[in-house]
PDB file of N, CA and C in Angstrom:
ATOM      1  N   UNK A   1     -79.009 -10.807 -34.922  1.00  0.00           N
ATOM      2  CA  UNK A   1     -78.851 -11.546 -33.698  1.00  0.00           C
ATOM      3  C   UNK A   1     -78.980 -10.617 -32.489  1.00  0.00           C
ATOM      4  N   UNK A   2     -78.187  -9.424 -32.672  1.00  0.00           N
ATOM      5  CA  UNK A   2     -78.455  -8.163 -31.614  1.00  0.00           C
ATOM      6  C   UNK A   2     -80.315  -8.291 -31.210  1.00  0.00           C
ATOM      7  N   UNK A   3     -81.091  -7.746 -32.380  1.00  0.00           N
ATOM      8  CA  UNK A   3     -82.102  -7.411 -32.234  1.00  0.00           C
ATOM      9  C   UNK A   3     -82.644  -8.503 -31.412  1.00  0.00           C
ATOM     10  N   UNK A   4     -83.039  -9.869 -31.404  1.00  0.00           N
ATOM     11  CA  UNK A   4     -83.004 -10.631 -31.130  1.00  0.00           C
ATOM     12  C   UNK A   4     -82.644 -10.879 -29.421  1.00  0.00           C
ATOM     13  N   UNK A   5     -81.725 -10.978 -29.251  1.00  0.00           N
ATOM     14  CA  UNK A   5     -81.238 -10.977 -27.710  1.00  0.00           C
ATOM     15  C   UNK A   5     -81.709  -9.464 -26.980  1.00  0.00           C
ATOM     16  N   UNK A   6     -81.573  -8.148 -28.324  1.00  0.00           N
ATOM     17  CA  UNK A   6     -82.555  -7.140 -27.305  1.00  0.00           C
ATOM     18  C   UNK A   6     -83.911  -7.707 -27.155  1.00  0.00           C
ATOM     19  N   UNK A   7     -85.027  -7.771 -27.926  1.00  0.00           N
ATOM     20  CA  UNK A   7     -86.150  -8.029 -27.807  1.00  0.00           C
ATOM     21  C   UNK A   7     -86.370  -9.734 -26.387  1.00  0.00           C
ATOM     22  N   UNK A   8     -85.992 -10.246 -26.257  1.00  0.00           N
ATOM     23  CA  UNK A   8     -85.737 -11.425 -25.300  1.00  0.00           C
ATOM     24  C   UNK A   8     -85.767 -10.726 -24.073  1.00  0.00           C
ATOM     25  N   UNK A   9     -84.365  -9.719 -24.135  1.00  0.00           N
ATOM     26  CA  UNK A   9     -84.164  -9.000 -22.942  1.00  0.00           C
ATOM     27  C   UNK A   9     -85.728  -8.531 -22.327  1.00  0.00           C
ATOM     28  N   UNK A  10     -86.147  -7.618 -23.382  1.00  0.00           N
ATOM     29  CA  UNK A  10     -87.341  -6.804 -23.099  1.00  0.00           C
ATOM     30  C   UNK A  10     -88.341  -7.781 -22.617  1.00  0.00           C
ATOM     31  N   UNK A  11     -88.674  -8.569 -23.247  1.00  0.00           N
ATOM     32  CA  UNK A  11     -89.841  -9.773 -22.759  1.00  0.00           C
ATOM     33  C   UNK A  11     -89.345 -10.088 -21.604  1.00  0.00           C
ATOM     34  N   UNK A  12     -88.335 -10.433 -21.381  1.00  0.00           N
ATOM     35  CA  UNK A  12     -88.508 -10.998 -19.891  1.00  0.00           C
ATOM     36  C   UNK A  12     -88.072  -9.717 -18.716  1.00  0.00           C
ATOM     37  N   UNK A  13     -87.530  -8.799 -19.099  1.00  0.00           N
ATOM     38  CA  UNK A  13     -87.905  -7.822 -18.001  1.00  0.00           C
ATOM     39  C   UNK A  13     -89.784  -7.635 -18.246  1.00  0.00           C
ATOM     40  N   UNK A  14     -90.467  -7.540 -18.847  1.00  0.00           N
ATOM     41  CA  UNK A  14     -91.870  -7.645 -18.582  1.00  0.00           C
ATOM     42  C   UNK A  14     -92.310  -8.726 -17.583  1.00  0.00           C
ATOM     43  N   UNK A  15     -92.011  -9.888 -17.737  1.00  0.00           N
ATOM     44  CA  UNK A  15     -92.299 -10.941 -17.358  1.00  0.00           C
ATOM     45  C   UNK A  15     -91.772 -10.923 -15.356  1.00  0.00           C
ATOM     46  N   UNK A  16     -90.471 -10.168 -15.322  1.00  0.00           N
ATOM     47  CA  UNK A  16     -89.851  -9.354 -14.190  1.00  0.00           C
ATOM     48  C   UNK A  16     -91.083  -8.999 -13.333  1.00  0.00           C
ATOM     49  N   UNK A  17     -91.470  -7.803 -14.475  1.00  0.00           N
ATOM     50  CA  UNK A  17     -92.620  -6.642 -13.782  1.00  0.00           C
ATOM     51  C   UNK A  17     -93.627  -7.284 -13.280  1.00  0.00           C
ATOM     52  N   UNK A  18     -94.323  -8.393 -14.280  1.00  0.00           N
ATOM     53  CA  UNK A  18     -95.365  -9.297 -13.639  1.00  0.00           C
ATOM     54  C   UNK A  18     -95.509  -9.824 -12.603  1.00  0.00           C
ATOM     55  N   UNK A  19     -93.588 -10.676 -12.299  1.00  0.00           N
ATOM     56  CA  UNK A  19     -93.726 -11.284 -11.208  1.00  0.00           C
ATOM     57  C   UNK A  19     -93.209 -10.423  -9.891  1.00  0.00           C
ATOM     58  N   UNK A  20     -93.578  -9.274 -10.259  1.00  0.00           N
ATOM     59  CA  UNK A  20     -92.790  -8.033  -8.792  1.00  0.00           C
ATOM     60  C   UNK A  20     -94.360  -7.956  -8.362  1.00  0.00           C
ATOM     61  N   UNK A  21     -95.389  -7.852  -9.580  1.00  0.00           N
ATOM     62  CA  UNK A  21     -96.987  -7.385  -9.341  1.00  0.00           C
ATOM     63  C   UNK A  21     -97.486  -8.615  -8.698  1.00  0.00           C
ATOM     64  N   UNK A  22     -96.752  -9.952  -8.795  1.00  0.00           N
ATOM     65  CA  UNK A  22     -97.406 -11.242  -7.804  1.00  0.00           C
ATOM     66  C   UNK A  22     -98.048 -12.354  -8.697  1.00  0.00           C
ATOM     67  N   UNK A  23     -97.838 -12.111  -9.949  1.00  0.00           N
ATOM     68  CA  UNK A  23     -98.592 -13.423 -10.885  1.00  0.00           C
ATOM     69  C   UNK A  23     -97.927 -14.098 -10.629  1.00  0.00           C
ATOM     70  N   UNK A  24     -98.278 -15.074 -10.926  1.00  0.00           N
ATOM     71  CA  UNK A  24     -97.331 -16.960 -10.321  1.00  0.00           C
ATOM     72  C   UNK A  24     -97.219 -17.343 -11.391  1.00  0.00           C
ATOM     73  N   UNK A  25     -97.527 -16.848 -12.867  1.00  0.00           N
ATOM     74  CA  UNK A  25     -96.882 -17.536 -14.045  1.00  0.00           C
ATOM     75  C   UNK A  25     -95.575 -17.132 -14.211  1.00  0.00           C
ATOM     76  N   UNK A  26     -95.518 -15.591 -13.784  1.00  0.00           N
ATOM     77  CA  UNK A  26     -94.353 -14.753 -14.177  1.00  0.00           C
ATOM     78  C   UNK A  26     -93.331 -15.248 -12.857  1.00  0.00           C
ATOM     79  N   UNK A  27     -93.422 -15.495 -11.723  1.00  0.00           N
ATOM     80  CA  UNK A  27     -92.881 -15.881 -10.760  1.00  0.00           C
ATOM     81  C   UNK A  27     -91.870 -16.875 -11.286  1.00  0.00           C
ATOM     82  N   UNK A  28     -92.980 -18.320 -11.201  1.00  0.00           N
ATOM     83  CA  UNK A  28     -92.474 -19.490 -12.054  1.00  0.00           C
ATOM     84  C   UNK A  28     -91.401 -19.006 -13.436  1.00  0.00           C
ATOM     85  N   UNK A  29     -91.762 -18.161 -14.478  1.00  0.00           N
ATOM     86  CA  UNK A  29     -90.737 -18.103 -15.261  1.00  0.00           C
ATOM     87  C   UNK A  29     -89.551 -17.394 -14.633  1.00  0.00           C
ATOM     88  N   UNK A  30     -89.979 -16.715 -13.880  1.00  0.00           N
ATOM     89  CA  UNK A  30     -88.181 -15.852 -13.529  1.00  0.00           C
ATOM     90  C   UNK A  30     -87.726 -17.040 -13.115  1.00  0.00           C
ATOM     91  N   UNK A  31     -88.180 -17.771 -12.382  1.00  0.00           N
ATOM     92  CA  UNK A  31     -87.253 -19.156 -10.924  1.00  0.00           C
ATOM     93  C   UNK A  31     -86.961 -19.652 -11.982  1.00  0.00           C
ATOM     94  N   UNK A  32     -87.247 -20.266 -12.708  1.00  0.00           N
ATOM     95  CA  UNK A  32     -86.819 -21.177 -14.039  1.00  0.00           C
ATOM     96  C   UNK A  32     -85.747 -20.612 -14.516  1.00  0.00           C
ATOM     97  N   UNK A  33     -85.818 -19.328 -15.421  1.00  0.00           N
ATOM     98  CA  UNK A  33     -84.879 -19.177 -15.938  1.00  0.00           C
ATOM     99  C   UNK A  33     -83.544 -18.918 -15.073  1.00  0.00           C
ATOM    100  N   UNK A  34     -83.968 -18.329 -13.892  1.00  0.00           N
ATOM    101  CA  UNK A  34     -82.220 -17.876 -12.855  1.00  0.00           C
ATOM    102  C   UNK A  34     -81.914 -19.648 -12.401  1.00  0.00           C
ATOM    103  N   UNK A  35     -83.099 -20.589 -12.533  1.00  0.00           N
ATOM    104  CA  UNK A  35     -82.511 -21.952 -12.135  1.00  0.00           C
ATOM    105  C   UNK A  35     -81.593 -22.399 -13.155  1.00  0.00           C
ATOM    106  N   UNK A  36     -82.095 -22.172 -14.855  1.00  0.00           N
ATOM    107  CA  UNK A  36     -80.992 -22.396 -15.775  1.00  0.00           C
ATOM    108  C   UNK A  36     -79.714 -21.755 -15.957  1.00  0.00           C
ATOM    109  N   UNK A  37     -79.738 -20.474 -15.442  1.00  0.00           N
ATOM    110  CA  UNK A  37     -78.491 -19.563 -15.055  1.00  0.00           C
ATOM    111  C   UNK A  37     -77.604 -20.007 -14.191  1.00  0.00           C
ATOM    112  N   UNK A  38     -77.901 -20.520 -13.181  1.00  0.00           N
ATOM    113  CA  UNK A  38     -77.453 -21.099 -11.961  1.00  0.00           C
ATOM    114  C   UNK A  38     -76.907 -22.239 -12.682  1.00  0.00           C
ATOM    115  N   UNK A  39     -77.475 -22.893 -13.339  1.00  0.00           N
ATOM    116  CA  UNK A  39     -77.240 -24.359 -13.843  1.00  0.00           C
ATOM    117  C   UNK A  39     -76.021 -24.650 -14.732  1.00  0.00           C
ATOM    118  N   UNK A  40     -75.693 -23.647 -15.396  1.00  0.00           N
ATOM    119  CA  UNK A  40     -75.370 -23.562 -16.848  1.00  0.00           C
ATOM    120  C   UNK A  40     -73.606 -22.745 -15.943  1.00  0.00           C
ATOM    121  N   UNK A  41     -73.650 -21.889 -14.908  1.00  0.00           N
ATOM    122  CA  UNK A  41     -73.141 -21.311 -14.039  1.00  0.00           C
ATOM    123  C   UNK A  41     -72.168 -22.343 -13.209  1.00  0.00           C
ATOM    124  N   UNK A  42     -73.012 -23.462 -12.779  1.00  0.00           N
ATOM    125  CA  UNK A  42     -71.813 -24.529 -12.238  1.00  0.00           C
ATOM    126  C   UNK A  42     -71.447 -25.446 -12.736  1.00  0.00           C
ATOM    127  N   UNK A  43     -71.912 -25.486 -13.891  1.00  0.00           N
ATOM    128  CA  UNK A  43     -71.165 -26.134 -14.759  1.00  0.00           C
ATOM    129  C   UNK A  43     -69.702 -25.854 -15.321  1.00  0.00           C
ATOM    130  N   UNK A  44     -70.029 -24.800 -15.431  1.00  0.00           N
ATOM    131  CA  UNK A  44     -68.921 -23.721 -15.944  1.00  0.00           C
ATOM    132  C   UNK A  44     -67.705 -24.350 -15.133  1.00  0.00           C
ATOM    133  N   UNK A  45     -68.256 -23.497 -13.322  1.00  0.00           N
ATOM    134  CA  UNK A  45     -67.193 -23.969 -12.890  1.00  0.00           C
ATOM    135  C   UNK A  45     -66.722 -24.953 -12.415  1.00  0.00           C
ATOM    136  N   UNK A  46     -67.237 -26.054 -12.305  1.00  0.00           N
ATOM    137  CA  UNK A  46     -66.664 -27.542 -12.075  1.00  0.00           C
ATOM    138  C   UNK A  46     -65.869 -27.578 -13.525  1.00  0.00           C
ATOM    139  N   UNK A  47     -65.937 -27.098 -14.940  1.00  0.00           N
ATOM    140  CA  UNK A  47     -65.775 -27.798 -15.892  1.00  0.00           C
ATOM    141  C   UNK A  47     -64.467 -26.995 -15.507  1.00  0.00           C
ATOM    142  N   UNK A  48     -64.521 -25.993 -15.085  1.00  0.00           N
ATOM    143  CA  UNK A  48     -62.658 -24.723 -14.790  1.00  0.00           C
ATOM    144  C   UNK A  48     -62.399 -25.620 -13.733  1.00  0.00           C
ATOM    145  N   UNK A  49     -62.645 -26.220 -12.515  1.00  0.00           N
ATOM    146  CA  UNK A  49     -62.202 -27.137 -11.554  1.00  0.00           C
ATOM    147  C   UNK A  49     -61.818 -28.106 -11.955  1.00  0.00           C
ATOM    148  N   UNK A  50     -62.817 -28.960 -12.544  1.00  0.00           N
ATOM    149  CA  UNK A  50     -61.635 -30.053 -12.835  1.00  0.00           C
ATOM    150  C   UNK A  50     -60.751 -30.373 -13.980  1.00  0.00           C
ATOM    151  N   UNK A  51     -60.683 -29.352 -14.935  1.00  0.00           N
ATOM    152  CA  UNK A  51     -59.486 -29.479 -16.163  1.00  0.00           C
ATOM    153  C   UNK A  51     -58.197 -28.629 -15.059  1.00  0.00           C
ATOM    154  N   UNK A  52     -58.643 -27.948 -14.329  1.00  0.00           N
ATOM    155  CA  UNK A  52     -57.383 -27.346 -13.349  1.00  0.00           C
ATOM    156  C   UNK A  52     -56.569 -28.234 -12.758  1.00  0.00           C
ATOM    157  N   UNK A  53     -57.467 -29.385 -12.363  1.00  0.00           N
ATOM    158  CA  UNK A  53     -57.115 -30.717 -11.699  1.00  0.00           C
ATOM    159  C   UNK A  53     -56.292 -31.381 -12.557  1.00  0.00           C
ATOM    160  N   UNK A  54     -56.917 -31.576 -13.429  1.00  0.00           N
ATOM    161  CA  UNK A  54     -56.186 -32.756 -14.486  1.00  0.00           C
ATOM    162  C   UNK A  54     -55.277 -32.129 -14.938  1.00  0.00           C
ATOM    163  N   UNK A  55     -54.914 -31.087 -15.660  1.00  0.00           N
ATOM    164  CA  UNK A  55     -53.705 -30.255 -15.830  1.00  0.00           C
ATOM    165  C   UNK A  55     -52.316 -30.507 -14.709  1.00  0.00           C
ATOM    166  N   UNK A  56     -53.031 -30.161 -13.130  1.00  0.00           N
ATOM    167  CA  UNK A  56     -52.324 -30.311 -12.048  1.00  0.00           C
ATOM    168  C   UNK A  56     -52.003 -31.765 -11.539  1.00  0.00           C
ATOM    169  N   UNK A  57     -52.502 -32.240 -11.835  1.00  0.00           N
ATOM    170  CA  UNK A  57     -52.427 -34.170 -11.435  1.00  0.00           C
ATOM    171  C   UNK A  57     -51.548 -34.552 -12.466  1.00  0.00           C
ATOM    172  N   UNK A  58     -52.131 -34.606 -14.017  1.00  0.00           N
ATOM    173  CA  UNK A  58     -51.626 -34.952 -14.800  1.00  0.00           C
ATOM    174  C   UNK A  58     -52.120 -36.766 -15.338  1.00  0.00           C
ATOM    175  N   UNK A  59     -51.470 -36.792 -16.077  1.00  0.00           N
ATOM    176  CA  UNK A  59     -51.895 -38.212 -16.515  1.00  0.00           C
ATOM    177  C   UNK A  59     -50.834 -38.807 -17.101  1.00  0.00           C
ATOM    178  N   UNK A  60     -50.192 -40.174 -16.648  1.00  0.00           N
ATOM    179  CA  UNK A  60     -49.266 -41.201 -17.324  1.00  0.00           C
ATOM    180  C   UNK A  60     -49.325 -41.467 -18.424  1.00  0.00           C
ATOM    181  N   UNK A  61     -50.760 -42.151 -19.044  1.00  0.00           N
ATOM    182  CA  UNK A  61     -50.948 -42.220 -20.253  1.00  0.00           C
ATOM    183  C   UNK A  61     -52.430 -42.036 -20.521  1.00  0.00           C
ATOM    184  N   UNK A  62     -52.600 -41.709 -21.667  1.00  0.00           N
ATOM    185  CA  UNK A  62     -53.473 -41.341 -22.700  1.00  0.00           C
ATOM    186  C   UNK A  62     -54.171 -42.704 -22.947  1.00  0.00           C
ATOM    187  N   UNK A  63     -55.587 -43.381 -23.008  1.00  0.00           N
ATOM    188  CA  UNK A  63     -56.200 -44.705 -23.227  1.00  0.00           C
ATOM    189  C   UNK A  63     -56.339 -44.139 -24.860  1.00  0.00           C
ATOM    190  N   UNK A  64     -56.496 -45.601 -25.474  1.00  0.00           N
ATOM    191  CA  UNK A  64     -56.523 -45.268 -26.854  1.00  0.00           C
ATOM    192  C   UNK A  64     -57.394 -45.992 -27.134  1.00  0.00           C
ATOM    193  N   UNK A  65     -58.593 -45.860 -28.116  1.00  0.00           N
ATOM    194  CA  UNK A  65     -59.499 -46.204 -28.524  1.00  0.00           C
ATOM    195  C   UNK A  65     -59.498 -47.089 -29.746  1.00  0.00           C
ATOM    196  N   UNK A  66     -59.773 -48.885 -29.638  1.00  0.00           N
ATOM    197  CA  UNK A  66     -59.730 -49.614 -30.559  1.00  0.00           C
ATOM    198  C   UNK A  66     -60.671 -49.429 -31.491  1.00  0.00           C
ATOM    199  N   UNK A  67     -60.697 -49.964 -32.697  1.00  0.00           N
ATOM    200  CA  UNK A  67     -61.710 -49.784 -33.881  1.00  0.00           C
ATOM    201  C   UNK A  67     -62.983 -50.895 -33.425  1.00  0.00           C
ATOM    202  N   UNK A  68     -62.899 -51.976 -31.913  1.00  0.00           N
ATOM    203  CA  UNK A  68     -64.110 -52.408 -31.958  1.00  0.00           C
ATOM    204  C   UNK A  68     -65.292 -51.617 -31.142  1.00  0.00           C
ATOM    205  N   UNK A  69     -64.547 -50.613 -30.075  1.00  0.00           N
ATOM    206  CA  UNK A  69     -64.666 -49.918 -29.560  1.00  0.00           C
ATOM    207  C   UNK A  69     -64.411 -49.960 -28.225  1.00  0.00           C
ATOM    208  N   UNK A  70     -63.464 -50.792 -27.554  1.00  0.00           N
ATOM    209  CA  UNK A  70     -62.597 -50.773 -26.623  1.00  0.00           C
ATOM    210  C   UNK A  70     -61.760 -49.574 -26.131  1.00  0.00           C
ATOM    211  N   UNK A  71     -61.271 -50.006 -25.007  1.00  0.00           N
ATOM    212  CA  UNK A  71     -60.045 -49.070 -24.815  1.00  0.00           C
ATOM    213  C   UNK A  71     -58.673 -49.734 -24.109  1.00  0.00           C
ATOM    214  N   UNK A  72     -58.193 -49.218 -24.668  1.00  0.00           N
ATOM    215  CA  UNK A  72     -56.285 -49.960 -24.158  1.00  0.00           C
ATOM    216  C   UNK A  72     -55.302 -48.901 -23.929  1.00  0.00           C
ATOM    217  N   UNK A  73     -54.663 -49.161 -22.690  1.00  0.00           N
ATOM    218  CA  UNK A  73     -53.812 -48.139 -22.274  1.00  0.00           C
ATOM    219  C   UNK A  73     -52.976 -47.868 -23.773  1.00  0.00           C
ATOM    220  N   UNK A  74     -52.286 -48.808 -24.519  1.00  0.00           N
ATOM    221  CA  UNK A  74     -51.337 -48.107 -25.808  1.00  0.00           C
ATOM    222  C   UNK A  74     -51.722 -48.404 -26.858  1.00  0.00           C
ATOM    223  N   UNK A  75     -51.676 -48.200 -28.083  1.00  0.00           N
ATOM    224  CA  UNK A  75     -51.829 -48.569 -29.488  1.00  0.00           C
ATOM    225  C   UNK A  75     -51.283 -50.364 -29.562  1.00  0.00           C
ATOM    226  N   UNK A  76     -49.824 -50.755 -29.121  1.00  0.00           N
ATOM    227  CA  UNK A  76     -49.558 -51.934 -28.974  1.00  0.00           C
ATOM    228  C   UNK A  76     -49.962 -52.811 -28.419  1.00  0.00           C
ATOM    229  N   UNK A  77     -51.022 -52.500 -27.478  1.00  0.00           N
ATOM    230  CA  UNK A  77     -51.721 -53.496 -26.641  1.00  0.00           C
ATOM    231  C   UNK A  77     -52.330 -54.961 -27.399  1.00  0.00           C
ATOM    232  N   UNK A  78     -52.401 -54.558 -28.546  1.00  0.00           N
ATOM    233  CA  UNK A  78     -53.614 -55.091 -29.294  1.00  0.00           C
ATOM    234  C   UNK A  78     -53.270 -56.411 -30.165  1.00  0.00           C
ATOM    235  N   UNK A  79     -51.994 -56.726 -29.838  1.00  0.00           N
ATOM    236  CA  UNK A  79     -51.325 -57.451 -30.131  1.00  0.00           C
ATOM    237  C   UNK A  79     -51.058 -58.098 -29.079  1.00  0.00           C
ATOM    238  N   UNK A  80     -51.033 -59.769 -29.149  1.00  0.00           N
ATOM    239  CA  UNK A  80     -50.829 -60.809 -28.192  1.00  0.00           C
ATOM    240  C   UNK A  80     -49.551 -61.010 -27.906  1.00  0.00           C
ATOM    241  N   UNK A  81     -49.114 -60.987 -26.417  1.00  0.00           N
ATOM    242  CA  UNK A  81     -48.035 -61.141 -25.856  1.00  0.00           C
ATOM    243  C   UNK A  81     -46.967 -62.241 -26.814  1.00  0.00           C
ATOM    244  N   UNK A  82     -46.003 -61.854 -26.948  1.00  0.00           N
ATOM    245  CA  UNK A  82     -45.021 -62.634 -27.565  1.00  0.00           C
ATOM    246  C   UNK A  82     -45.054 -62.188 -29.383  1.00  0.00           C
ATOM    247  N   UNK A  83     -45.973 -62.089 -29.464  1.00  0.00           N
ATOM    248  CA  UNK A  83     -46.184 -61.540 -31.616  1.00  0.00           C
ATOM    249  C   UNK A  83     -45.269 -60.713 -31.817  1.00  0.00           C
ATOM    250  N   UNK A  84     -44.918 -60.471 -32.757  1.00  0.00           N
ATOM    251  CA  UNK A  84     -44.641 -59.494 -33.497  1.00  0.00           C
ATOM    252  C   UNK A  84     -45.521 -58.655 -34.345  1.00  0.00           C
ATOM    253  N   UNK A  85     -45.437 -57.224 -34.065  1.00  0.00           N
ATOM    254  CA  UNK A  85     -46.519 -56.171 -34.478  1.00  0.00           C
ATOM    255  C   UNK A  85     -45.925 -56.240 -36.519  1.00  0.00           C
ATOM    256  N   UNK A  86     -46.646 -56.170 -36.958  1.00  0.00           N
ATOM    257  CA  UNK A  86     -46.500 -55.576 -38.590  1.00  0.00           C
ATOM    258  C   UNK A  86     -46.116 -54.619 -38.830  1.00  0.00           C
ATOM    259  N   UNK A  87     -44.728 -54.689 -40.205  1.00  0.00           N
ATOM    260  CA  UNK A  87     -44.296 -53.512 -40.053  1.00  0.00           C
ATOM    261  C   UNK A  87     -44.895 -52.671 -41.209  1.00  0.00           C
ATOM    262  N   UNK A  88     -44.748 -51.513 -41.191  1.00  0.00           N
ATOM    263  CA  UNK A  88     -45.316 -50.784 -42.427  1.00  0.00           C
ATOM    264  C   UNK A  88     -44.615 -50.801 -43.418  1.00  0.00           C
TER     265      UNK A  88
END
């Protein structure tokens, strides 16, 4: 896997050199790839922003996911007002 991520390295510092010499293929690939860097980069940190949030806010309750594929604030929901739930 080393070898691998070295040899990558090496290709695209070539690809570097190309686009320092003015080719517009090599141009285009550097912008691309620092655009996926960039990309992959704020993701990151919105994804550290907003679990910081939700940690800090917090949440009342947890939605729970029915088997039809709904969602209901509790497990008991699912049962009609007045019933009695089954016992185990």
């Amino acid at each position: 896997m080393t070898l691998v991520g070295i040899t990558c390295s090496a290709l695209f510092c070539l690809v570097l050199v190309r686009a320092v010499a003015g080719d517009y293929w090599a141009i285009a690939t550097s912008v691309a790839v620092a655009s996926l860097a960039v990309i992959v980069a704020v993701h990151g940190c919105m994804y550290v922003v907003i679990a910081a949030l939700a940690r800090l806010l917090g949440s009342s309750t947890l939605p729970a996911h029915t088997r039809q594929g709904g969602v209901q604030a509790s497990p008991d929901e699912q049962y009609l007002p007045g019933t009695i739930p089954p016992t185990r």
